[in-house]
PDB file of N, CA and C in Angstrom:
ATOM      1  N   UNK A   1      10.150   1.736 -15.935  1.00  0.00           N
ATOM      2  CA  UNK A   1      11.162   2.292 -15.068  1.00  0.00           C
ATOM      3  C   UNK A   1      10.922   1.796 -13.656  1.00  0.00           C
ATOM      4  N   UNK A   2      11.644   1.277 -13.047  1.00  0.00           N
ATOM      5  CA  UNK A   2      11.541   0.907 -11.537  1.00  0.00           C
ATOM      6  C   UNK A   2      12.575   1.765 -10.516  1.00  0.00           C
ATOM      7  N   UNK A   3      11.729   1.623 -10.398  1.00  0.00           N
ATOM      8  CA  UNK A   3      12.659   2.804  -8.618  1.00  0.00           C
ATOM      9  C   UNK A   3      13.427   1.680  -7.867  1.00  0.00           C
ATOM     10  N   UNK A   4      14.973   1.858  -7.450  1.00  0.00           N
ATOM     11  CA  UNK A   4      15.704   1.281  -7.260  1.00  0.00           C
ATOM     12  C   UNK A   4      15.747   2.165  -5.730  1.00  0.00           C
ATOM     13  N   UNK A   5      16.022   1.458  -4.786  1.00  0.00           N
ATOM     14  CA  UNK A   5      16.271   2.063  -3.500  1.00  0.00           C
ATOM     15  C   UNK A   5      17.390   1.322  -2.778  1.00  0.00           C
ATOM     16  N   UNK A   6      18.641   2.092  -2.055  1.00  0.00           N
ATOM     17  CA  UNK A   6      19.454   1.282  -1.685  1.00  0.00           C
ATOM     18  C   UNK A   6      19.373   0.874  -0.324  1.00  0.00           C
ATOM     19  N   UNK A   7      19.970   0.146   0.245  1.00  0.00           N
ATOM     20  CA  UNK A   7      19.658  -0.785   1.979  1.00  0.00           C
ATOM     21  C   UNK A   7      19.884   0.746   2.950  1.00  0.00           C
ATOM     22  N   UNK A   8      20.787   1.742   2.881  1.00  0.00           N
ATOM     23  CA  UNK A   8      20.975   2.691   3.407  1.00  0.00           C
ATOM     24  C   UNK A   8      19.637   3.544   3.603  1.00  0.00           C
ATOM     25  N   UNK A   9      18.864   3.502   2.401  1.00  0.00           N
ATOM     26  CA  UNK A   9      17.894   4.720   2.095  1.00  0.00           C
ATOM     27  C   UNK A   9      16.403   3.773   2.706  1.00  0.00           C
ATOM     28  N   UNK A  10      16.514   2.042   2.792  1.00  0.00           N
ATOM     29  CA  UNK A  10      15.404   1.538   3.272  1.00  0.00           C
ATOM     30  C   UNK A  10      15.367   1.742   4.232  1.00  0.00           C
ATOM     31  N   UNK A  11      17.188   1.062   5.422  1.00  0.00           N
ATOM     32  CA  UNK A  11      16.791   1.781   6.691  1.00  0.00           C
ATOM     33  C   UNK A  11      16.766   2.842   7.273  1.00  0.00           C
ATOM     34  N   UNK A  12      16.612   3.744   6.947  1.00  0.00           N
ATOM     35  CA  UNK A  12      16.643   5.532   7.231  1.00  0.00           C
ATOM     36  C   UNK A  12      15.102   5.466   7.273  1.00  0.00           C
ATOM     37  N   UNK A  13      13.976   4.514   6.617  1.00  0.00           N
ATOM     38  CA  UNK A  13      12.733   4.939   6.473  1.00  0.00           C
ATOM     39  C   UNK A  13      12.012   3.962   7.280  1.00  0.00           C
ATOM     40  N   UNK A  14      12.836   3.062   7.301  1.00  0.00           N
ATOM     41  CA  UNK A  14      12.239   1.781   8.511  1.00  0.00           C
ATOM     42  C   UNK A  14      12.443   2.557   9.902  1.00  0.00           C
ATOM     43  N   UNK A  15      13.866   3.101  10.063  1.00  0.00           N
ATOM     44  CA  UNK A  15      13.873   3.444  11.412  1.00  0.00           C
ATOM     45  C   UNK A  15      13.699   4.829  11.938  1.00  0.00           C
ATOM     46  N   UNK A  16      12.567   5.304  11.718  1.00  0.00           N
ATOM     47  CA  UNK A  16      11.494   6.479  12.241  1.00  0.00           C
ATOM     48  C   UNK A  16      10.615   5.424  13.032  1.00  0.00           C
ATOM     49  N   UNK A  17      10.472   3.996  12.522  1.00  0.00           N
ATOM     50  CA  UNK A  17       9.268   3.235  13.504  1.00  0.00           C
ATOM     51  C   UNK A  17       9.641   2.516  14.280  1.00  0.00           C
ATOM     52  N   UNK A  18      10.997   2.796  15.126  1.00  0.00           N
ATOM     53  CA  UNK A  18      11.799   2.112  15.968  1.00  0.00           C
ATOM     54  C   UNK A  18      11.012   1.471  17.070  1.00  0.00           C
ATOM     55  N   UNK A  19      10.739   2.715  17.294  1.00  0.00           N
ATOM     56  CA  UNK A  19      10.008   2.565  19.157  1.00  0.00           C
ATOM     57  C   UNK A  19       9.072   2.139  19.253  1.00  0.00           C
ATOM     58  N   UNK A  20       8.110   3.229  18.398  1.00  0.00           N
ATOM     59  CA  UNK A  20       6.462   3.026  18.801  1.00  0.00           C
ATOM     60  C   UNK A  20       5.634   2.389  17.865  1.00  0.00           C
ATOM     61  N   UNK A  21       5.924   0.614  17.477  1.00  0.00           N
ATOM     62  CA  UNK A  21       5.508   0.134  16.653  1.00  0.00           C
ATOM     63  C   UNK A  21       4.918  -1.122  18.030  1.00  0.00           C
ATOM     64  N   UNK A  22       3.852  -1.792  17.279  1.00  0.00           N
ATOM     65  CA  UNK A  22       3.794  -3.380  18.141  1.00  0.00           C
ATOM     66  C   UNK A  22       4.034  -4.320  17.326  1.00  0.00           C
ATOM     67  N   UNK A  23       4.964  -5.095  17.702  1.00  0.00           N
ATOM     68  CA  UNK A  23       4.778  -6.268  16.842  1.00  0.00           C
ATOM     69  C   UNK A  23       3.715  -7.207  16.945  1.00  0.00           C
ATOM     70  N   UNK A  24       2.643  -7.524  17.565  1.00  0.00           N
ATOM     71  CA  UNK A  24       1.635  -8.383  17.938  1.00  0.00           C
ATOM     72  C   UNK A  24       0.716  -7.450  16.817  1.00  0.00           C
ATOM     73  N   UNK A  25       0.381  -6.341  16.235  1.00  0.00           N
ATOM     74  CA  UNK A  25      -0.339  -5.833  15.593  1.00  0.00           C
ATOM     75  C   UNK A  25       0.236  -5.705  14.270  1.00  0.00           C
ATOM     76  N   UNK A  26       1.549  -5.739  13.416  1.00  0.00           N
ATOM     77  CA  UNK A  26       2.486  -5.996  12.342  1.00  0.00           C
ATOM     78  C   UNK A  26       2.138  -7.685  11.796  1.00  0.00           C
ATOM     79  N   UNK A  27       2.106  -8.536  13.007  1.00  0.00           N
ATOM     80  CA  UNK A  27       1.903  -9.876  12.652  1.00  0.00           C
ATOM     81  C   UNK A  27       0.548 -10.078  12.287  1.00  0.00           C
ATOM     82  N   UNK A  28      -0.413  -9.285  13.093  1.00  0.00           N
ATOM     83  CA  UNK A  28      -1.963  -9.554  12.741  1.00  0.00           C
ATOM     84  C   UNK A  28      -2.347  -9.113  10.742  1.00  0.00           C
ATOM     85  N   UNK A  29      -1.327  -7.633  10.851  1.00  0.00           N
ATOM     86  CA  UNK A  29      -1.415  -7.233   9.751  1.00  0.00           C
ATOM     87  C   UNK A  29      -1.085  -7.842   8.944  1.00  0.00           C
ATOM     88  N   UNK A  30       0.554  -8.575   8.639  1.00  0.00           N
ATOM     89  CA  UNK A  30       0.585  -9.411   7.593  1.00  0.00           C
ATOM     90  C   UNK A  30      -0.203 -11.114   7.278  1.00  0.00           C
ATOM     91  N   UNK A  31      -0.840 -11.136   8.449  1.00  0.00           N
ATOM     92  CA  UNK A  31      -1.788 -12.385   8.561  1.00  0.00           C
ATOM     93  C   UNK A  31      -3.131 -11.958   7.903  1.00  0.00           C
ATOM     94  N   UNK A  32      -3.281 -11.181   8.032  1.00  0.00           N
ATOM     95  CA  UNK A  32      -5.199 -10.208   7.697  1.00  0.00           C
ATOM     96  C   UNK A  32      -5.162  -9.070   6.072  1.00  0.00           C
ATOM     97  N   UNK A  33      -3.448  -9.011   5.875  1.00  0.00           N
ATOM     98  CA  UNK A  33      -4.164  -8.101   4.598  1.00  0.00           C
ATOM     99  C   UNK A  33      -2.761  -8.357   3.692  1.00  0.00           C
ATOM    100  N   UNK A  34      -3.037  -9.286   2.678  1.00  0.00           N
ATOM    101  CA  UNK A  34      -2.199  -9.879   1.879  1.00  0.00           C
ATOM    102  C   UNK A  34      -1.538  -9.127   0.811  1.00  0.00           C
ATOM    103  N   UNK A  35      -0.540  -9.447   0.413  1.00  0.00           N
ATOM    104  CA  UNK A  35      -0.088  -8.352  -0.471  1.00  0.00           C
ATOM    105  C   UNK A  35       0.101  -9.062  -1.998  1.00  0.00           C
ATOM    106  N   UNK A  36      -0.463  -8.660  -3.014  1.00  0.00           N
ATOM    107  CA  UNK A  36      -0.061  -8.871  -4.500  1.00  0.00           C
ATOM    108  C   UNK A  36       0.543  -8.352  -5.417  1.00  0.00           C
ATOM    109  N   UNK A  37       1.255  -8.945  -6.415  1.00  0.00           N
ATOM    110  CA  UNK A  37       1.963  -8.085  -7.571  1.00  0.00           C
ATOM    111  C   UNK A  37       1.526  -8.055  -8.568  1.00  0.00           C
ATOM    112  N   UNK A  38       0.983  -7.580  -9.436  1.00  0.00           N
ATOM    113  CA  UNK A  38       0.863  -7.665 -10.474  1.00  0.00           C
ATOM    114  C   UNK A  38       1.159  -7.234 -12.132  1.00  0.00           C
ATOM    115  N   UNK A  39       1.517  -7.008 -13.077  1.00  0.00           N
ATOM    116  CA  UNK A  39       2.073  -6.592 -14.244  1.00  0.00           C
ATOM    117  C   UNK A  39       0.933  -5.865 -14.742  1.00  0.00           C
ATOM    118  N   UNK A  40       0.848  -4.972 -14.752  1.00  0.00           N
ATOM    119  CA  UNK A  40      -0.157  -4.084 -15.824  1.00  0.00           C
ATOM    120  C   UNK A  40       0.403  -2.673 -16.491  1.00  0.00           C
ATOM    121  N   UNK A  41      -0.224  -3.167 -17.777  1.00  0.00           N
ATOM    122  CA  UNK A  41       1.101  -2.531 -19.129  1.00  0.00           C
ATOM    123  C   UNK A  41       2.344  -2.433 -18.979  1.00  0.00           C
ATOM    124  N   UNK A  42       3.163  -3.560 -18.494  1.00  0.00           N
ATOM    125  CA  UNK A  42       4.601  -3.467 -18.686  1.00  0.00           C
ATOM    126  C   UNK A  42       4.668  -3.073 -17.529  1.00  0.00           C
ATOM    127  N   UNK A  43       4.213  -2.429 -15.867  1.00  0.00           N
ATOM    128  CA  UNK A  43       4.757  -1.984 -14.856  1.00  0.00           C
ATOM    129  C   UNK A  43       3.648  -3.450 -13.859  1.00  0.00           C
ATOM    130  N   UNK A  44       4.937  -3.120 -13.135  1.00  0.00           N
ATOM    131  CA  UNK A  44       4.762  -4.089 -11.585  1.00  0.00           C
ATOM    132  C   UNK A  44       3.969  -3.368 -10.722  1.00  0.00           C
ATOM    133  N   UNK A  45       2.630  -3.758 -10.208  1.00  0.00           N
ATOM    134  CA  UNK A  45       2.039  -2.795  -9.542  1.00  0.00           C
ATOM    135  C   UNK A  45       2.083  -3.443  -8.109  1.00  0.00           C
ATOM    136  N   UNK A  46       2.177  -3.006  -7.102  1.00  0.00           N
ATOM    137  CA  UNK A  46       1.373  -3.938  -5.747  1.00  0.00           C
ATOM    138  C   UNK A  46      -0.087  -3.209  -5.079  1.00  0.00           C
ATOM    139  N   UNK A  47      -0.881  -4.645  -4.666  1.00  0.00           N
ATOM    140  CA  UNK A  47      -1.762  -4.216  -3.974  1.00  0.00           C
ATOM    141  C   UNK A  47      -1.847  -5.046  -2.621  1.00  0.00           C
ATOM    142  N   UNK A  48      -2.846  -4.258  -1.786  1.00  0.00           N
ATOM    143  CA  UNK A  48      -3.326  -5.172  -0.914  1.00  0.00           C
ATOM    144  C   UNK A  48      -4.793  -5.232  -0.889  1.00  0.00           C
ATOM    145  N   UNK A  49      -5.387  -6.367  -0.243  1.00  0.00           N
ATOM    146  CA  UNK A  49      -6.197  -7.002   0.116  1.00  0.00           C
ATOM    147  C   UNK A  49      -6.796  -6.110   1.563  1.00  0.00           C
ATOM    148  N   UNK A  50      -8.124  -5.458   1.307  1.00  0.00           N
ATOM    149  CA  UNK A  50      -8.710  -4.868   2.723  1.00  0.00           C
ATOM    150  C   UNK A  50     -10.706  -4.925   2.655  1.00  0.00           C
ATOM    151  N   UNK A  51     -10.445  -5.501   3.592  1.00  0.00           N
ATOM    152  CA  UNK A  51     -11.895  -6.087   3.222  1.00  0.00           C
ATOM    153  C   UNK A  51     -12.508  -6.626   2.277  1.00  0.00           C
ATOM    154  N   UNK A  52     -11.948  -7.552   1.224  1.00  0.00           N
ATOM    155  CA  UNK A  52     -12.150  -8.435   0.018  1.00  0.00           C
ATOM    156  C   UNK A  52     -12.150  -7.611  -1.040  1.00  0.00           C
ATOM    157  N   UNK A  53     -11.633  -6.142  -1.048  1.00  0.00           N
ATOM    158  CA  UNK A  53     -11.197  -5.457  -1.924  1.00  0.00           C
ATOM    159  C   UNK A  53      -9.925  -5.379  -2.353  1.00  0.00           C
ATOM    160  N   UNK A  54      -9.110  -4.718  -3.551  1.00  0.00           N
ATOM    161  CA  UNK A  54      -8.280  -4.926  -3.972  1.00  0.00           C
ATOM    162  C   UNK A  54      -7.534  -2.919  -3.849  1.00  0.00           C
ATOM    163  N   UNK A  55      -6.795  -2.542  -3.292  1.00  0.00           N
ATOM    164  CA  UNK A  55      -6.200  -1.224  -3.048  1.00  0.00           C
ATOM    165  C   UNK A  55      -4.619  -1.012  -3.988  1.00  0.00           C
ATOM    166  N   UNK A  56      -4.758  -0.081  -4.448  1.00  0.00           N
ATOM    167  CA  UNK A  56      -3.138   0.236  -5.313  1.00  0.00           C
ATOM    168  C   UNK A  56      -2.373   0.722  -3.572  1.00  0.00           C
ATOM    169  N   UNK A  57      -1.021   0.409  -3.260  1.00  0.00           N
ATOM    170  CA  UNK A  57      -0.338   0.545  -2.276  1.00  0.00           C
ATOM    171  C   UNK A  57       0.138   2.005  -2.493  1.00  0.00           C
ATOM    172  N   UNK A  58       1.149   1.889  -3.889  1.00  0.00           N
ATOM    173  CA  UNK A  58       1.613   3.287  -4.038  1.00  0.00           C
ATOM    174  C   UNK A  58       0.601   4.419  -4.231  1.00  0.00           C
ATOM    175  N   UNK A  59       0.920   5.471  -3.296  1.00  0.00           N
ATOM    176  CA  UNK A  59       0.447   6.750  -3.752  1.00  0.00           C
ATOM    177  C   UNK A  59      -1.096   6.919  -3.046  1.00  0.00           C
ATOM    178  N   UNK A  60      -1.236   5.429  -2.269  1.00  0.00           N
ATOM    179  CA  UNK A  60      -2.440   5.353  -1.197  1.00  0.00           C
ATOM    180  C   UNK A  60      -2.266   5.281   0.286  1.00  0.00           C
ATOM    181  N   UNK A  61      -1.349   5.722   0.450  1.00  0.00           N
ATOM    182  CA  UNK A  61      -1.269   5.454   2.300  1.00  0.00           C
ATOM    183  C   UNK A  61      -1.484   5.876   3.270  1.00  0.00           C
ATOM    184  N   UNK A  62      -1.920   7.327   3.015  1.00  0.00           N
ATOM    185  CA  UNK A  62      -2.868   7.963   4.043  1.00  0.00           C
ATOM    186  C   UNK A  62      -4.357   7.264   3.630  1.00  0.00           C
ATOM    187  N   UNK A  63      -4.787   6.790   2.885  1.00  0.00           N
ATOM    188  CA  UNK A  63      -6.071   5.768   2.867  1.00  0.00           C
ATOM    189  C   UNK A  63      -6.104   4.654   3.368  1.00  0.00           C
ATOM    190  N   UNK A  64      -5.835   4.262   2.818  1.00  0.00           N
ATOM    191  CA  UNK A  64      -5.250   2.903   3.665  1.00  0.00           C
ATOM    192  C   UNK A  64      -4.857   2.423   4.757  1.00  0.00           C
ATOM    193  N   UNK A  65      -4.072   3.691   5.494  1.00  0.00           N
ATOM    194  CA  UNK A  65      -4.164   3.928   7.286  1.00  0.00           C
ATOM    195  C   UNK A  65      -4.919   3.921   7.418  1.00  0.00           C
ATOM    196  N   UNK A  66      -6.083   5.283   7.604  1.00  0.00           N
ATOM    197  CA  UNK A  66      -7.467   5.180   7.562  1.00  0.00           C
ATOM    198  C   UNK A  66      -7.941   4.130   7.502  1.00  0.00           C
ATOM    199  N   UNK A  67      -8.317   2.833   6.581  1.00  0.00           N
ATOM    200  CA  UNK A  67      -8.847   2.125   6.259  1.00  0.00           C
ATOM    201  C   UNK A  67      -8.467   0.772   6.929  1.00  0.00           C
ATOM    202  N   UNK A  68      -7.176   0.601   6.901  1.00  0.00           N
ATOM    203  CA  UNK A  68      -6.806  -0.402   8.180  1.00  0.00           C
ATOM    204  C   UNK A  68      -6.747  -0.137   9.616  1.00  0.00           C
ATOM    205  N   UNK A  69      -6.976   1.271  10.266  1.00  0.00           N
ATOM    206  CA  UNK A  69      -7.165   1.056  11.315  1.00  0.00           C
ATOM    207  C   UNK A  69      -8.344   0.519  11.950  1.00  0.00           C
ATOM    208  N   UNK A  70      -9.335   1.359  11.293  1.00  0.00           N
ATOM    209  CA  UNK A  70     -10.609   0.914  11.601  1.00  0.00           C
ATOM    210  C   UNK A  70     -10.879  -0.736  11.839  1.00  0.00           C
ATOM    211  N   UNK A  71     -10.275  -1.092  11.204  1.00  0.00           N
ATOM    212  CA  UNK A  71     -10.297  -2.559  11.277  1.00  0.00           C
ATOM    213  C   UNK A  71      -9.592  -3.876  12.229  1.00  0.00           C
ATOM    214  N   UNK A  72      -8.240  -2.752  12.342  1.00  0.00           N
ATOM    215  CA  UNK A  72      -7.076  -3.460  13.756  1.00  0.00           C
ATOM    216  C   UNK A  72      -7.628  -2.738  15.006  1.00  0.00           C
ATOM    217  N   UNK A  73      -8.124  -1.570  15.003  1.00  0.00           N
ATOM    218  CA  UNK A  73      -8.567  -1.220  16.233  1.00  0.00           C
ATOM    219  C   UNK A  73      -9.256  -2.058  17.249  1.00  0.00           C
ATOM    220  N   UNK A  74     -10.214  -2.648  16.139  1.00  0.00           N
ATOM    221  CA  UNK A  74     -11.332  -3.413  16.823  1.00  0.00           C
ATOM    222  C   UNK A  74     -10.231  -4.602  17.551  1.00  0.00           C
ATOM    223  N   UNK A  75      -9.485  -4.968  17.121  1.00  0.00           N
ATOM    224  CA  UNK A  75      -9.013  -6.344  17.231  1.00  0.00           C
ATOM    225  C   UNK A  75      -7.603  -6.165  18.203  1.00  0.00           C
ATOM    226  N   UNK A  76      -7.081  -4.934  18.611  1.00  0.00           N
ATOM    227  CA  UNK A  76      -6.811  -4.308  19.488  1.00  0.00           C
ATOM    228  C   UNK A  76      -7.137  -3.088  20.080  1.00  0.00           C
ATOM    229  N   UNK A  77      -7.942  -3.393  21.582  1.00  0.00           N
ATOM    230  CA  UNK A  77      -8.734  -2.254  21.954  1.00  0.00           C
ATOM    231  C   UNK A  77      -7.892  -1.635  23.260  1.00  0.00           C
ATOM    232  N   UNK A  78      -6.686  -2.895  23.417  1.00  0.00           N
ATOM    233  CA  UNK A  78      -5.905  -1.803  24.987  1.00  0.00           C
ATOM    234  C   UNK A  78      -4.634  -0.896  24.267  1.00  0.00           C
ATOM    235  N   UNK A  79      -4.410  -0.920  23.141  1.00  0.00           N
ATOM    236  CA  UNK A  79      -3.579  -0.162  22.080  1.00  0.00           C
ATOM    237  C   UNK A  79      -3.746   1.164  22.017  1.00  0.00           C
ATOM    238  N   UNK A  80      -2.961   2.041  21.827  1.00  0.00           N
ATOM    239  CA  UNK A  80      -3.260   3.470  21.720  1.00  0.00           C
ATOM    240  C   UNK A  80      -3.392   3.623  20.625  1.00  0.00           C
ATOM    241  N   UNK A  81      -3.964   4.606  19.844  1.00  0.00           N
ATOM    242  CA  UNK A  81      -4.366   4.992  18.548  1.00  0.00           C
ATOM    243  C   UNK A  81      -2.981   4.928  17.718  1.00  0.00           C
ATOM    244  N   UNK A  82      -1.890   5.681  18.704  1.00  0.00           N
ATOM    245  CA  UNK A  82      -0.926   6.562  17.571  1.00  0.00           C
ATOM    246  C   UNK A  82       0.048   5.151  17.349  1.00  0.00           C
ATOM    247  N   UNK A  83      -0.163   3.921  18.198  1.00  0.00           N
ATOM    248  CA  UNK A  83       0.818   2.653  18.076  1.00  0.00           C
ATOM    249  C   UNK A  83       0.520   1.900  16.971  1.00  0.00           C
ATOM    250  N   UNK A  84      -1.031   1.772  17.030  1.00  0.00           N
ATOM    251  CA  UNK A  84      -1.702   1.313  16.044  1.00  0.00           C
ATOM    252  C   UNK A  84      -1.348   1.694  14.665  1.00  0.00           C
ATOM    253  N   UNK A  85      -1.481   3.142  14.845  1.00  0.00           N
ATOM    254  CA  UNK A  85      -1.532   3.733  13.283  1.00  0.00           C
ATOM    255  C   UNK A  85       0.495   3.932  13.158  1.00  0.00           C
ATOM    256  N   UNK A  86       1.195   3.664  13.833  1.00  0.00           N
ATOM    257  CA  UNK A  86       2.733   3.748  12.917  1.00  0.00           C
ATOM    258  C   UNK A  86       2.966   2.647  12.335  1.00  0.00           C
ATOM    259  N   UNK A  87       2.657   0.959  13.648  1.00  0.00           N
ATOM    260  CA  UNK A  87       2.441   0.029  12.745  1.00  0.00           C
ATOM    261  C   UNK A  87       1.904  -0.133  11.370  1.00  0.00           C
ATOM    262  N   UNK A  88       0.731   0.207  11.578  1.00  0.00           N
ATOM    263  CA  UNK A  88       0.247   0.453   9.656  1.00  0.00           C
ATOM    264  C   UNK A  88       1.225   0.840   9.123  1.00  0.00           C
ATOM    265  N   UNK A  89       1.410   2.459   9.339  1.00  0.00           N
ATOM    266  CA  UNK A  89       2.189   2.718   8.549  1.00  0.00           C
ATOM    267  C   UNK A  89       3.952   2.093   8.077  1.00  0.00           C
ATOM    268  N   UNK A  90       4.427   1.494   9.274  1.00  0.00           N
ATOM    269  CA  UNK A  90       5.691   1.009   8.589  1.00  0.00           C
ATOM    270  C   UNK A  90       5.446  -0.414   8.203  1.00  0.00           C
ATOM    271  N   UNK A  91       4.063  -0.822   8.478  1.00  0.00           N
ATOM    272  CA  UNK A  91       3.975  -2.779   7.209  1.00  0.00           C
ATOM    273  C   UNK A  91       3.615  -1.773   5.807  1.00  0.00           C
ATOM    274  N   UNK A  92       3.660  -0.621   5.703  1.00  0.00           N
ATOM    275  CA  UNK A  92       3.128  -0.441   4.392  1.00  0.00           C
ATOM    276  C   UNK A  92       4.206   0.449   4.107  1.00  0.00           C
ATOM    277  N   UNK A  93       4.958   1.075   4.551  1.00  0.00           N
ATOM    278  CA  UNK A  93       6.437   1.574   4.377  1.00  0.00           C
ATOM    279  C   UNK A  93       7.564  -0.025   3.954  1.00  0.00           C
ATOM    280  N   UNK A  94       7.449  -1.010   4.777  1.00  0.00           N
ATOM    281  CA  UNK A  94       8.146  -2.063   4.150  1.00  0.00           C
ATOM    282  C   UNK A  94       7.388  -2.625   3.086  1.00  0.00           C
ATOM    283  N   UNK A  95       6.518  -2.916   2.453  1.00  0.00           N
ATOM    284  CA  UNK A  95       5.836  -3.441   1.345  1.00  0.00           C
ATOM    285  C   UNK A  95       6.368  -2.355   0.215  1.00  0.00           C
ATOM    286  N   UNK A  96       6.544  -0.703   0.426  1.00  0.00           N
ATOM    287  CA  UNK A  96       7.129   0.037  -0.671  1.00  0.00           C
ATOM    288  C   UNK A  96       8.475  -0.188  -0.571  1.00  0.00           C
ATOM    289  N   UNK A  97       9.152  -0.144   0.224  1.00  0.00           N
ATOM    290  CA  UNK A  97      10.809  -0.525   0.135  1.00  0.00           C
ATOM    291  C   UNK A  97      10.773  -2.060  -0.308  1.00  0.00           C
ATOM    292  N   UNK A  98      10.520  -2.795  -0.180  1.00  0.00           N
ATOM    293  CA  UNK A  98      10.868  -4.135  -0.634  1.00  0.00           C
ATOM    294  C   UNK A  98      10.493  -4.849  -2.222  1.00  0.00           C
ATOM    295  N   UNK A  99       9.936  -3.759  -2.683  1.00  0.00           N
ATOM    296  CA  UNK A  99       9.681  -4.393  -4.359  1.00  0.00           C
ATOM    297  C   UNK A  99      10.557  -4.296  -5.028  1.00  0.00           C
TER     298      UNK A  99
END
């Protein structure tokens, strides 16, 4: 079964991260933590790539914030916490809308 989402219902969830996103930290992200698909038993799964580990996307994203900030922080330190962490959250809000 695949979850079908329509362009109406993607941007309603994209645009909560209108404002307070950076794009200089979105680009680092899709440069630094790769995204895969894979088929297991008949379902399409995605993951990403975080620290040479392999993470399930769905149903992990308060971890995975967690887990990628720690890591973009370092690599932006004049950033505020809460800019940092929406970015995460909407490259990983578009990686669930786009499968």
């Amino acid at each position: 079964m695949k979850l079908v989402i329509e362009q109406d219902e993607k941007d309603d969830i994209l645009s909560k991260y209108k404002d307070n996103t950076d794009n200089g930290v979105l680009t680092h992200l899709r440069r630094h933590y790769p995204i895969h698909t894979q088929t297991i038993l008949d379902k399409d799964h995605t993951f990403i790539n975080v620290d040479d580990k392999r993470y399930f996307v769905e149903g992990n994203k308060k971890y995975l914030v967690n887990k990628m900030y720690l890591y973009a922080s370092e690599s932006f330190p004049n950033l505020s916490e809460d800019i940092i962490r929406r970015t995460i959250k909407k490259y990983i809000d578009m990686i669930l809308t786009t499968k």
